[in-house]
Protein backbone atom coordinates (compact mmCIF):
# COMPACT_ATOMS: atom_id res chain seq x y z
CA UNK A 1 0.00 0.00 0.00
CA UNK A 2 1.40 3.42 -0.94
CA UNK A 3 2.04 5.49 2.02
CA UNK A 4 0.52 9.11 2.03
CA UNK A 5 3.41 10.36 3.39
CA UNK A 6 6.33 9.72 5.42
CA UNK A 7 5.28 9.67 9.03
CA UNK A 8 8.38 10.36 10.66
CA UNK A 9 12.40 11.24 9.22
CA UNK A 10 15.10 8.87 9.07
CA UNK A 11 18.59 9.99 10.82
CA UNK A 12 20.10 10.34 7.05
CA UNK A 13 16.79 12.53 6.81
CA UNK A 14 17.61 14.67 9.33
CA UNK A 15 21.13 15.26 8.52
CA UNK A 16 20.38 16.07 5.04
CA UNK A 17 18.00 19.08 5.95
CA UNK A 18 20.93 20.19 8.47
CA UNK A 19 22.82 21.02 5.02
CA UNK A 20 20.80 23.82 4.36
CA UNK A 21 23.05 26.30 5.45
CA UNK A 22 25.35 25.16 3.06
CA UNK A 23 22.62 25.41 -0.37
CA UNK A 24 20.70 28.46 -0.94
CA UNK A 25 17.04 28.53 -0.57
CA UNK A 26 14.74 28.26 -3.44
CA UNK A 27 12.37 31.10 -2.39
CA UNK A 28 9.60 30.07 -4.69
CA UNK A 29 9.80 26.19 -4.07
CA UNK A 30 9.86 26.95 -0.40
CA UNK A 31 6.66 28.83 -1.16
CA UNK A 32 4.78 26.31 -3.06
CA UNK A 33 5.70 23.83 -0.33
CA UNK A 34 4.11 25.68 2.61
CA UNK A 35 1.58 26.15 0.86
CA UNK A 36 0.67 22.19 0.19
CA UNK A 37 1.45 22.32 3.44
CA UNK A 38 -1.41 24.57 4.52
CA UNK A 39 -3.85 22.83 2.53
CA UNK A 40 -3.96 19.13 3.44
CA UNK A 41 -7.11 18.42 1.49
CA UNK A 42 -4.82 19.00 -1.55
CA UNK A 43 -2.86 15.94 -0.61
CA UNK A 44 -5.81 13.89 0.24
CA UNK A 45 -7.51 14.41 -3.07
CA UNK A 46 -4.64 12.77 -4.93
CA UNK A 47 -4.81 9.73 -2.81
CA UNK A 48 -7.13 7.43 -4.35
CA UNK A 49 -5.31 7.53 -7.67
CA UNK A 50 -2.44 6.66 -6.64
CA UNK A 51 -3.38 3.85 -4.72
CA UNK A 52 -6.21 2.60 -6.91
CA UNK A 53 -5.00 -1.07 -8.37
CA UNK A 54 -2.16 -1.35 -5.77
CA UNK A 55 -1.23 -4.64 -4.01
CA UNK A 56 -1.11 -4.27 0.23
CA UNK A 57 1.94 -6.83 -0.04
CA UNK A 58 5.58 -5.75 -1.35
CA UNK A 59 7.40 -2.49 -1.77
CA UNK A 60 5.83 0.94 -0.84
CA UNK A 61 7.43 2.69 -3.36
CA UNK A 62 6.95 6.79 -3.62
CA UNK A 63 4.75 8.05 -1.08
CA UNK A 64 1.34 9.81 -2.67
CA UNK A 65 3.33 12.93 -1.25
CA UNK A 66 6.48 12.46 -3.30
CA UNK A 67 4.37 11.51 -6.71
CA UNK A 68 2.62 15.06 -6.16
CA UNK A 69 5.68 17.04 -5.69
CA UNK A 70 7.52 15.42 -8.37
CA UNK A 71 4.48 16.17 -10.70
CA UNK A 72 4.76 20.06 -9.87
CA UNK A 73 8.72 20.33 -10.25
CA UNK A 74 8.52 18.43 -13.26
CA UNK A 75 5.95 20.90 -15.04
CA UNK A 76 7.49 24.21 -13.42
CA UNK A 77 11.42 23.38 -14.01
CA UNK A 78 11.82 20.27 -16.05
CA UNK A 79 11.86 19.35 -19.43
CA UNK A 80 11.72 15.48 -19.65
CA UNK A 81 11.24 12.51 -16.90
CA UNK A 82 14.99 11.80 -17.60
CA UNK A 83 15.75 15.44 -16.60
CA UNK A 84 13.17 14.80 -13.39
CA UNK A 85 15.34 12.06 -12.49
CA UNK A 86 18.79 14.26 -12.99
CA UNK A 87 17.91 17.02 -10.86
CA UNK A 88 16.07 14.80 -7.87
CA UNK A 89 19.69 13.45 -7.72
CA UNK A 90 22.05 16.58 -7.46
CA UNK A 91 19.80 19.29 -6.59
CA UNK A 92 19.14 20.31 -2.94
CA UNK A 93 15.78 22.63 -3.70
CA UNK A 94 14.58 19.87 -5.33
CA UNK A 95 15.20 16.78 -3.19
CA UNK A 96 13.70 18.66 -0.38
CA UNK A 97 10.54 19.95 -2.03
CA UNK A 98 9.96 16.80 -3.37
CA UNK A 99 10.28 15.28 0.39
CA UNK A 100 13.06 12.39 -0.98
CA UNK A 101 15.48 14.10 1.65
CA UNK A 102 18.42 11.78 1.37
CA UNK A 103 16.22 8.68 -0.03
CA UNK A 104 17.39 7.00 -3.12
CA UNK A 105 15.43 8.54 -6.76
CA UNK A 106 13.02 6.68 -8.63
CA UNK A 107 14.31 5.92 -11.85
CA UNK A 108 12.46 8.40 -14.75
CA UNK A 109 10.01 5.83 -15.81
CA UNK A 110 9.25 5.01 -12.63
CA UNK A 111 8.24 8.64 -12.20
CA UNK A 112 6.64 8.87 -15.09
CA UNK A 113 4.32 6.02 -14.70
CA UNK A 114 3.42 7.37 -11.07
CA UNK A 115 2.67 10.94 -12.22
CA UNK A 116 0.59 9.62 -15.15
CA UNK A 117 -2.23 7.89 -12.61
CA UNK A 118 -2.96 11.15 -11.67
CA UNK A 119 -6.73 11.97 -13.42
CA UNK A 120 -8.12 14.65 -15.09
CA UNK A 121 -11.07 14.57 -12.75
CA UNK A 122 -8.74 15.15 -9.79
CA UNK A 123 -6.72 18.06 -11.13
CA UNK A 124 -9.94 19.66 -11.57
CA UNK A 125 -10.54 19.22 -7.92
CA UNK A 126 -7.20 20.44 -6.79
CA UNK A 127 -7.31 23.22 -9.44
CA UNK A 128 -10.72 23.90 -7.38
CA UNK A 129 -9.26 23.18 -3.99
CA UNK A 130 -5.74 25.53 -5.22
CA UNK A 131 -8.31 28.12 -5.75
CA UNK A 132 -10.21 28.21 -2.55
CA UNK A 133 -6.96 28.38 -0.52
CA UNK A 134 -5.89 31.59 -2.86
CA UNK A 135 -9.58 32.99 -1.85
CA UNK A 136 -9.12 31.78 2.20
CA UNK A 137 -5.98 33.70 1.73
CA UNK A 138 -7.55 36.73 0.14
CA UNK A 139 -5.47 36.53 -2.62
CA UNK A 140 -8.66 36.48 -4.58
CA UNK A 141 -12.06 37.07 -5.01
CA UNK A 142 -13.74 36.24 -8.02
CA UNK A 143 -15.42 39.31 -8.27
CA UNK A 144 -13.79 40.82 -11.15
CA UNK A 145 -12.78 37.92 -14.17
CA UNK A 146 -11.60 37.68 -17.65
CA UNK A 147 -12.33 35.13 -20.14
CA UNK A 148 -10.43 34.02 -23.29
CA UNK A 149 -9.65 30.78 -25.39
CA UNK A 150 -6.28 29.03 -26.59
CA UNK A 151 -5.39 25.88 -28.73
CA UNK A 152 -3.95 22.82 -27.02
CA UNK A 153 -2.03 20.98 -29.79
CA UNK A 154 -1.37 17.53 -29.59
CA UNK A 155 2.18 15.85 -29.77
CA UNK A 156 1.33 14.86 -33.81
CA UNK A 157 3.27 15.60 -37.08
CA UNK A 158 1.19 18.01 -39.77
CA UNK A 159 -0.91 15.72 -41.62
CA UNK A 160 -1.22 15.04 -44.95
CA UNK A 161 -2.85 12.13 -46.88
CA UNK A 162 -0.14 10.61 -47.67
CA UNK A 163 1.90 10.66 -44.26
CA UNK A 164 -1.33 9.39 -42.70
CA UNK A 165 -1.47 6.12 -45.14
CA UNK A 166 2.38 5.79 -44.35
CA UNK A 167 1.52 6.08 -40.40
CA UNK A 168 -1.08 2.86 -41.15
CA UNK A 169 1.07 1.23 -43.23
CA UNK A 170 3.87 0.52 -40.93
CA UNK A 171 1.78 0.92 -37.61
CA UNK A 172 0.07 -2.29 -39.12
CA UNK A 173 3.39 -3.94 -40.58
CA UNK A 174 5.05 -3.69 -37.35
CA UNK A 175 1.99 -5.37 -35.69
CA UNK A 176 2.32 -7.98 -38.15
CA UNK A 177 5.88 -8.42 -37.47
CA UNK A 178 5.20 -8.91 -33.85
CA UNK A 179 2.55 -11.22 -33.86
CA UNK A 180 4.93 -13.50 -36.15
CA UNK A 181 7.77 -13.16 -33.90
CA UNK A 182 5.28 -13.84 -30.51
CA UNK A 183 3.45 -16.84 -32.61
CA UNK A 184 5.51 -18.79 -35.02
CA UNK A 185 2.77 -21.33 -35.10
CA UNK A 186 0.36 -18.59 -36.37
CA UNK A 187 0.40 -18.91 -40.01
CA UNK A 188 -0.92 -16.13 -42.59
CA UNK A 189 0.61 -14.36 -45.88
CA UNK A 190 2.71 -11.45 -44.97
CA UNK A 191 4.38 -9.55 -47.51
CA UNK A 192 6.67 -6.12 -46.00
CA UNK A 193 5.32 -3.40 -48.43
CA UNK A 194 6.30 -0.77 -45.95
CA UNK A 195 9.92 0.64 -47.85
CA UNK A 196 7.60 1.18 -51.15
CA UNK A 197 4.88 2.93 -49.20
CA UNK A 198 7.45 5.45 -47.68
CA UNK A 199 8.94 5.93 -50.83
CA UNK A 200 5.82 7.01 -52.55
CA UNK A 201 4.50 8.94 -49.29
CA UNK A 202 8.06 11.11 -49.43
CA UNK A 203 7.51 11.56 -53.29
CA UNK A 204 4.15 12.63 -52.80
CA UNK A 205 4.77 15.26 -50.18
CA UNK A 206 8.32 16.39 -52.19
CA UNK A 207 6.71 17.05 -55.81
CA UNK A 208 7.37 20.64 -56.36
CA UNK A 209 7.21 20.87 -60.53
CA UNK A 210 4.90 21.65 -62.74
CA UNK A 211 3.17 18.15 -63.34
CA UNK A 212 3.25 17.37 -59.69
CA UNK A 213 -0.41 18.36 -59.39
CA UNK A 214 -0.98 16.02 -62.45
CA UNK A 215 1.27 12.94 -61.08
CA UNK A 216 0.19 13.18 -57.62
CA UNK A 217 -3.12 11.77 -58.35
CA UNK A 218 -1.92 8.76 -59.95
CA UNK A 219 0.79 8.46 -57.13
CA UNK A 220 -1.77 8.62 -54.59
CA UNK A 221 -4.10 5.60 -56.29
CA UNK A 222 -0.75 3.45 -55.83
CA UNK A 223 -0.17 4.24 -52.58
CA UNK A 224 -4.46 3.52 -51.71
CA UNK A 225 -3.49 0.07 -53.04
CA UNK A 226 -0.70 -0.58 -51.78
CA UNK A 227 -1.89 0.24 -48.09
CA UNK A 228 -5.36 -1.60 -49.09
CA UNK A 229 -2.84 -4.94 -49.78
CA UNK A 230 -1.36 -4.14 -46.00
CA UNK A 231 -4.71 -3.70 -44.48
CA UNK A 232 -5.68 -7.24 -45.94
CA UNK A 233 -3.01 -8.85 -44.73
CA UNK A 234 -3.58 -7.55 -41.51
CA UNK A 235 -7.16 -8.89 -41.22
CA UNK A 236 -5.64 -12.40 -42.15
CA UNK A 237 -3.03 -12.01 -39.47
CA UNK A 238 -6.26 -10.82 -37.23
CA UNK A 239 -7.88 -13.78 -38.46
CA UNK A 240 -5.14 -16.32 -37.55
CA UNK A 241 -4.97 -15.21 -34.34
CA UNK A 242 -8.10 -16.33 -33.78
CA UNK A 243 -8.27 -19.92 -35.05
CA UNK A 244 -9.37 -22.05 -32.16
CA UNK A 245 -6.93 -25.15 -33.39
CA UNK A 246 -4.12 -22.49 -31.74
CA UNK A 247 -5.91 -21.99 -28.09
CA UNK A 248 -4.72 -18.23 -28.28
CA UNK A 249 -8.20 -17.38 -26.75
CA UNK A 250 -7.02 -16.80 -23.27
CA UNK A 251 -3.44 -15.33 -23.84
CA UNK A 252 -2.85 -12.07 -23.26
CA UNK A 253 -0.44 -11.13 -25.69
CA UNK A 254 -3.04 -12.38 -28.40
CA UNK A 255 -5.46 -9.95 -26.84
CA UNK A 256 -3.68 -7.46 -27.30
CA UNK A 257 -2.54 -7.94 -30.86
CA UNK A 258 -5.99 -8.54 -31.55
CA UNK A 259 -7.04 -5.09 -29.55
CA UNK A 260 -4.35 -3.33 -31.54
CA UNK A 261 -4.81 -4.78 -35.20
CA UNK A 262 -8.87 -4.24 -34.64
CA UNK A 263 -8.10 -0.40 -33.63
CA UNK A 264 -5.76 0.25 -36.53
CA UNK A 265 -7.65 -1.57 -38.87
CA UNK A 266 -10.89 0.65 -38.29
CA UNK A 267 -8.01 3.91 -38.21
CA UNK A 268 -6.34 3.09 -41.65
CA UNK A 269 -10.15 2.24 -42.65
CA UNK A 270 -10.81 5.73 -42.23
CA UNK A 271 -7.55 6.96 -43.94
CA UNK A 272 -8.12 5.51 -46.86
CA UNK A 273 -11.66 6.85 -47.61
CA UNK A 274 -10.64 10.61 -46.91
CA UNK A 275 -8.15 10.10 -49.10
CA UNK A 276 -10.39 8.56 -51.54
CA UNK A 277 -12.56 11.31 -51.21
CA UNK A 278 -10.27 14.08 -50.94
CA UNK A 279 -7.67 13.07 -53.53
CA UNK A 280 -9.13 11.29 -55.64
CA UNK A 281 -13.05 12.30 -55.84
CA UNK A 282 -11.80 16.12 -54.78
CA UNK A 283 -14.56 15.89 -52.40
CA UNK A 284 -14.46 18.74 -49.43
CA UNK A 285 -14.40 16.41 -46.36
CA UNK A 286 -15.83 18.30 -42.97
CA UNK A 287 -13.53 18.72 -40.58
CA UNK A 288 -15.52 16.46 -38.46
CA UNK A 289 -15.31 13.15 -40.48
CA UNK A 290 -11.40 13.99 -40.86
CA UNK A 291 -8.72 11.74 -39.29
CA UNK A 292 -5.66 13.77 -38.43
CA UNK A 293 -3.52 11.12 -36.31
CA UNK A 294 -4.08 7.61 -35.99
CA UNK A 295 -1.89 7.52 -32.55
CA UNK A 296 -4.22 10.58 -31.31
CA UNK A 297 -7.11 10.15 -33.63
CA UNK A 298 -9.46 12.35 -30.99
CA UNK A 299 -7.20 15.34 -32.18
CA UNK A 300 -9.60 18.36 -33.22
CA UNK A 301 -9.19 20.66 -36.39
CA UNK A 302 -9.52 24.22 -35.03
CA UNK A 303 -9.56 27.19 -37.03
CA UNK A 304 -9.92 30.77 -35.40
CA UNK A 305 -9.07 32.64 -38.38
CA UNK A 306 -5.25 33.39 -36.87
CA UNK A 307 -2.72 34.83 -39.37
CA UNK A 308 0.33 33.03 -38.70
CA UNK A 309 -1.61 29.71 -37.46
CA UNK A 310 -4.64 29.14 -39.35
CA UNK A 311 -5.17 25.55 -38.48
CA UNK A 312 -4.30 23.82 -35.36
CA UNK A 313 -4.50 20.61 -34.21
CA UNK A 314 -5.55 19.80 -30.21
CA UNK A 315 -8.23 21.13 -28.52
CA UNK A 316 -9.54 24.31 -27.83
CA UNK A 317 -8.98 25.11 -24.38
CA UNK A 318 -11.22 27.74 -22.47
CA UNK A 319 -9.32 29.48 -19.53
CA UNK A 320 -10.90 31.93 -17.01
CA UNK A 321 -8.56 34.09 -14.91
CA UNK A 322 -9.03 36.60 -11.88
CA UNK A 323 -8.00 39.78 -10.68
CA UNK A 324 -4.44 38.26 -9.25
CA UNK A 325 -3.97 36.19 -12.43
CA UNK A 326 -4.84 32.60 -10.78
CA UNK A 327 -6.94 30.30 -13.42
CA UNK A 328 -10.45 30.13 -11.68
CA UNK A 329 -11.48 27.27 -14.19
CA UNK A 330 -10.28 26.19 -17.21
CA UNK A 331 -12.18 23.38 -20.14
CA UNK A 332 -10.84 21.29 -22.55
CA UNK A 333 -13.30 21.74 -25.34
CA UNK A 334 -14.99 19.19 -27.87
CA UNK A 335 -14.13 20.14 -31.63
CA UNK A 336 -14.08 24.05 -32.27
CA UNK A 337 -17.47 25.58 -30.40
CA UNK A 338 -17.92 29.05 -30.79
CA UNK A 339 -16.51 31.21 -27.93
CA UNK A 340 -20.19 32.88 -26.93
CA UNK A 341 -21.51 29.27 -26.34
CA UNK A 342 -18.86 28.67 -23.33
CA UNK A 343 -20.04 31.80 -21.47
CA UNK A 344 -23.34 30.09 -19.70
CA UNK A 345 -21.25 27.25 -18.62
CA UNK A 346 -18.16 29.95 -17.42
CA UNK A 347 -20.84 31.64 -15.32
CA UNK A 348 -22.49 28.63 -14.02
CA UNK A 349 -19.53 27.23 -12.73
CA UNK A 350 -17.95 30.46 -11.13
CA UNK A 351 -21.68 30.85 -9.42
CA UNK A 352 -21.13 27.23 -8.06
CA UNK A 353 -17.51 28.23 -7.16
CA UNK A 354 -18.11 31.19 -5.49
CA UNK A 355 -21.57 31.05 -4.60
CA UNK A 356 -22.40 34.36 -7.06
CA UNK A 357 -21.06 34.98 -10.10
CA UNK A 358 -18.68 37.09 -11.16
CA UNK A 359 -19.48 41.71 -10.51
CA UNK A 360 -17.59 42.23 -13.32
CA UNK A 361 -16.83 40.39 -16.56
CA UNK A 362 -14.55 40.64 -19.41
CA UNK A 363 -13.28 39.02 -22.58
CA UNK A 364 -12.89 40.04 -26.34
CA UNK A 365 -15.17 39.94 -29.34
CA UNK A 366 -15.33 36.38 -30.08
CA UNK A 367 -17.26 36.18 -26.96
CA UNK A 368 -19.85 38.36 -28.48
CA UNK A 369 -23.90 37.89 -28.78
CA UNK A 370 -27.02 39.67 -28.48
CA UNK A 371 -27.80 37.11 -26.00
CA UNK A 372 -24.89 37.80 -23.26
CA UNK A 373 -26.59 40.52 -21.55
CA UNK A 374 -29.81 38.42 -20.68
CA UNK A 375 -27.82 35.53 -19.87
CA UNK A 376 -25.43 37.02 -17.45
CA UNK A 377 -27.92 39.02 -15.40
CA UNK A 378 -29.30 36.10 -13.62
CA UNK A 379 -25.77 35.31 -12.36
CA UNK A 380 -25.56 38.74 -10.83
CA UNK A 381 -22.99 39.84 -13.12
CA UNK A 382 -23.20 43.89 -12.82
CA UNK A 383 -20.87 44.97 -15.82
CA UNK A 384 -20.51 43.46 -18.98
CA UNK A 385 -17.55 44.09 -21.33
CA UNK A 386 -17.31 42.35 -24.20
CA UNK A 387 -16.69 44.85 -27.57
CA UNK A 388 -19.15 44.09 -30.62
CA UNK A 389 -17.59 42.81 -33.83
CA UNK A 390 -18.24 44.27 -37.26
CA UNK A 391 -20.27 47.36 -37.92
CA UNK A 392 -21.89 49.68 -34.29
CA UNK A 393 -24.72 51.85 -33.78
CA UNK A 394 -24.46 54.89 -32.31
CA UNK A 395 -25.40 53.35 -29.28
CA UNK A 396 -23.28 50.74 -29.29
CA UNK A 397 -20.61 53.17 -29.68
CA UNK A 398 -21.40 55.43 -26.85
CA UNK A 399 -21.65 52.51 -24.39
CA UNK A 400 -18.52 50.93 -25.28
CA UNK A 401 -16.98 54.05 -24.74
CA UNK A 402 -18.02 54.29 -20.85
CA UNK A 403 -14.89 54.93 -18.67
CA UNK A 404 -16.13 51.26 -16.91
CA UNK A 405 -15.85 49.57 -19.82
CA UNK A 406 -12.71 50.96 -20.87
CA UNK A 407 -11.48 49.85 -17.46
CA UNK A 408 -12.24 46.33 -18.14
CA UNK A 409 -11.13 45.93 -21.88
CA UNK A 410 -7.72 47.37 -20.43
CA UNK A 411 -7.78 44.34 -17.33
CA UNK A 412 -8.94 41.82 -20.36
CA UNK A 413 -5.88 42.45 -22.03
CA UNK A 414 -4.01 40.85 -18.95
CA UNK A 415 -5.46 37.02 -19.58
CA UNK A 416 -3.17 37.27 -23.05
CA UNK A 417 0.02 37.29 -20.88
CA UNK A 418 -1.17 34.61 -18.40
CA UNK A 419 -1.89 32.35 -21.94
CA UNK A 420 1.32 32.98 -23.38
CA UNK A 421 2.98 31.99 -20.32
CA UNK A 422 1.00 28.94 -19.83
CA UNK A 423 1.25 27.85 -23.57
CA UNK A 424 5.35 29.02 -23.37
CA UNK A 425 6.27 27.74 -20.24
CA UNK A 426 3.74 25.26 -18.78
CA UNK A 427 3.37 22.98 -21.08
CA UNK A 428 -0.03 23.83 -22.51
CA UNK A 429 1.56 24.45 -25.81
CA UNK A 430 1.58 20.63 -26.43
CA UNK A 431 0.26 17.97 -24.65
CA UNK A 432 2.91 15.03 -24.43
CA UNK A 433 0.85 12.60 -22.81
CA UNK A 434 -1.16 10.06 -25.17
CA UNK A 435 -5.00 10.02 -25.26
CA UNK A 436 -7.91 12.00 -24.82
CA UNK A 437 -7.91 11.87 -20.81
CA UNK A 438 -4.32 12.07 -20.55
CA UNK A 439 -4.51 14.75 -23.05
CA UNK A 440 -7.09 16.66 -20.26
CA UNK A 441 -4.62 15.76 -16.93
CA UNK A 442 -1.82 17.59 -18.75
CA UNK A 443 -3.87 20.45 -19.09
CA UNK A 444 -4.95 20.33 -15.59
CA UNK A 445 -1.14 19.98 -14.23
CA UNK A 446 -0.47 23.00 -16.32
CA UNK A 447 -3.28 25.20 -14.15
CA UNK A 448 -2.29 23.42 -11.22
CA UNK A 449 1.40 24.49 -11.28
CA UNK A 450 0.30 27.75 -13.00
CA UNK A 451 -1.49 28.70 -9.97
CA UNK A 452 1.25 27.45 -7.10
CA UNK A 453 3.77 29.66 -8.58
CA UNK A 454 1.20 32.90 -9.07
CA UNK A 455 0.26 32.07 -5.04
CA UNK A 456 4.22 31.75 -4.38
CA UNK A 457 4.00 35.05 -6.28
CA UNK A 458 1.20 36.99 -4.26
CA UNK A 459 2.78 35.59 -0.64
């Protein structure tokens, strides 16, 4: 069973904080830590995930403590597990924030694996819980907030046709390859077309000339057919694998090759019909029906009309921040919803938050409806500054130029520079973690540590 934390310090332990007059204080890290101190219910919400699936019997391993900790330092300082795993070893700060004291470190995966149990769901209640320690503080208030949205991306390569057969083509040969290698007695017809698919998926995506517009269509039908031939061997070697004459029913590694061929079956599936349709029909597929990643296939097409990025691939992420910069709530959208249709559920949750919503709200014109006066006034919301788009009356005009709402267009402007140092230095630039949950914890660690260093900040 995991211990929470460590009830009481070794000898080693205490000799090792007795070297802190020799190492200089982290200032911020010593902030951070008192306040996880302060706010035990932090700890305590971690808890079941970690322990969830655990045997009572064997090692203890990491505490629930140390897996927290580690999580935070490796989002504020670090740049890998591997680096996580460097600086635990040689750096005083961090072995005593992270509570390891003089205790051997984990090695990087084992850290990794740890940090990853971690749930969305439960970095939205310690985002919550991070919150309500900034308000017992008075750091905040939640009466004055501003709004404003920001793309995700996932850890992918641009797609193109082509590069997405290639990705089937050898996600499916290699699965072939293994389940040969697993079960020599499974026999089916395997032919490796993977070093001619690459070579027409790089002459595809290198044709510059003229004709390339011309030749590209009658590369791409060779390339559909040669990843069709892959896909049907696959289904054989699917097929094979589940002959009853070889009892691979009940083994686990058949499972799983099973699991894996039937997901990137149904994937390259997909693949090969957009391309169909794009390519070869010229048929304008919706964003929507488009498969951008087989390895993150929930990956979302977003475009918000940006000069320099016009299409993204993640998920739109909605962030609301207060007066002292702390992210009050954040959501990790579904495909690319307007930014109006997020204010109900902004206000809703603040009012459950804070038990009123917001005096005061902000955010820019994307945010924009007819509808957002009506809808806030229930919530109690006083002022209302969000600027019109496109052509304004007179009136419009004149009430957009009110000294109040000038006030609050200038305070908006402050949620850009909390964005651009999430999306810069927090990790919410790219998601590194695999999957659609995982996809939502990162997020969540990145307004987690976000707000621990703004309350380190403010303290």
């Amino acid at each position: 069973m995991r211990q929470k934390m460590n009830a009481q310090k070794t000898i080693d332990e205490h000799n090792f904080l007795e070297m802190g007059d020799i190492f200089s204080e982290d200032a911020e890290l010593t902030k951070i830590s008192a306040a996880l101190d302060e706010a035990p219910e932090i700890l305590a919400a971690v808890t079941a995930d970690l322990r969830s699936g655990l045997s009572e019997t064997g090692a203890e391993g990491m505490t629930v403590e140390q897996v927290l900790r580690s999580a935070i330092l490796y989002q504020l300082r670090c740049d890998s597990y591997r680096e996580l795993e460097a600086r635990l070893g040689s750096d005083y700060n961090f072995r005593k924030f992270s509570r390891f004291y003089a205790q051997p470190i984990p090695h990087f995966s084992c850290l990794e694996k740890a940090i990853k149990r971690l749930r969305a769901e439960t970095f939205e209640q310690l985002n919550e819980l991070v919150v309500a320690y900034a308000v017992k503080k008075k750091l905040e208030d939640g009466g004055r907030v501003r709004a404003d949205t920001a793309v995700a991306e996932t850890n992918i390569h641009h797609p193109t046709d082509a590069s997405l057969l290639w990705d089937c083509a050898r996600r499916l040969d290699r699965l072939m390859r293994g389940a040969r290698t697993e079960f020599p007695q499974c026999r089916f017809e395997y032919h490796n077309r993977t070093k001619r698919v690459k070579k027409l998926a790089y002459q595809i995506t290198m044709a510059k000339n003229n004709q390339a517009k011309a030749n590209r269509r009658g590369w791409y039908r060779e390339l559909l057919k040669l990843v069709r031939e892959v896909a049907g061997l696959a289904r054989a070697c699917r097929a094979a694998l589940s002959r009853e004459e070889l009892s691979l029913g009940e083994d686990p590694y058949a499972g799983f090759f099973r699991s894996e061929l039937d997901h990137f079956l149904a994937l390259t599936e997909q693949c090969v019909m957009q391309c169909e349709r794009r390519v070869i029909a010229e048929e304008k597929v919706p964003a929507g029906e488009k498969v951008v990643s087989i390895f993150e296939p929930h990956t979302a097409i977003i475009r918000r009309g940006k000069t320099q990025s016009p299409t993204e691939f993640g998920h739109k992420v909605a962030v609301v921040t207060g007066a002292a910069g702390l992210v009050l709530q954040y959501k990790v959208c579904a495909g690319n919803p307007a930014d109006h249709e997020l204010l109900a559920e902004m206000l809703e949750q603040h009012a459950a938050q804070f038990g009123a919503g917001p005096a005061e709200f902000t955010a820019d014109r994307r945010f924009y409806h007819e509808d957002n006066e009506p809808l806030a006034a229930p919530y109690g919301v006083e002022r209302l500054a969000i600027p019109k788009p496109g052509r304004r009356s007179e009136e419009r005009i004149t009430f957009e130029k009110q000294p109040w709402f000038k006030r609050l267009l200038r305070f908006r402007a402050g949620i850009e520079g909390n964005l651009s140092t999430l999306l810069r230095c927090f990790g919410l630039g790219r998601c590194l973690w695999r999957g659609l949950e995982s996809f939502k914890a990162w997020v969540g660690l990145s307004c987690f540590t976000w707000n621990l260093k703004k309350i380190a900040a403010l303290t």
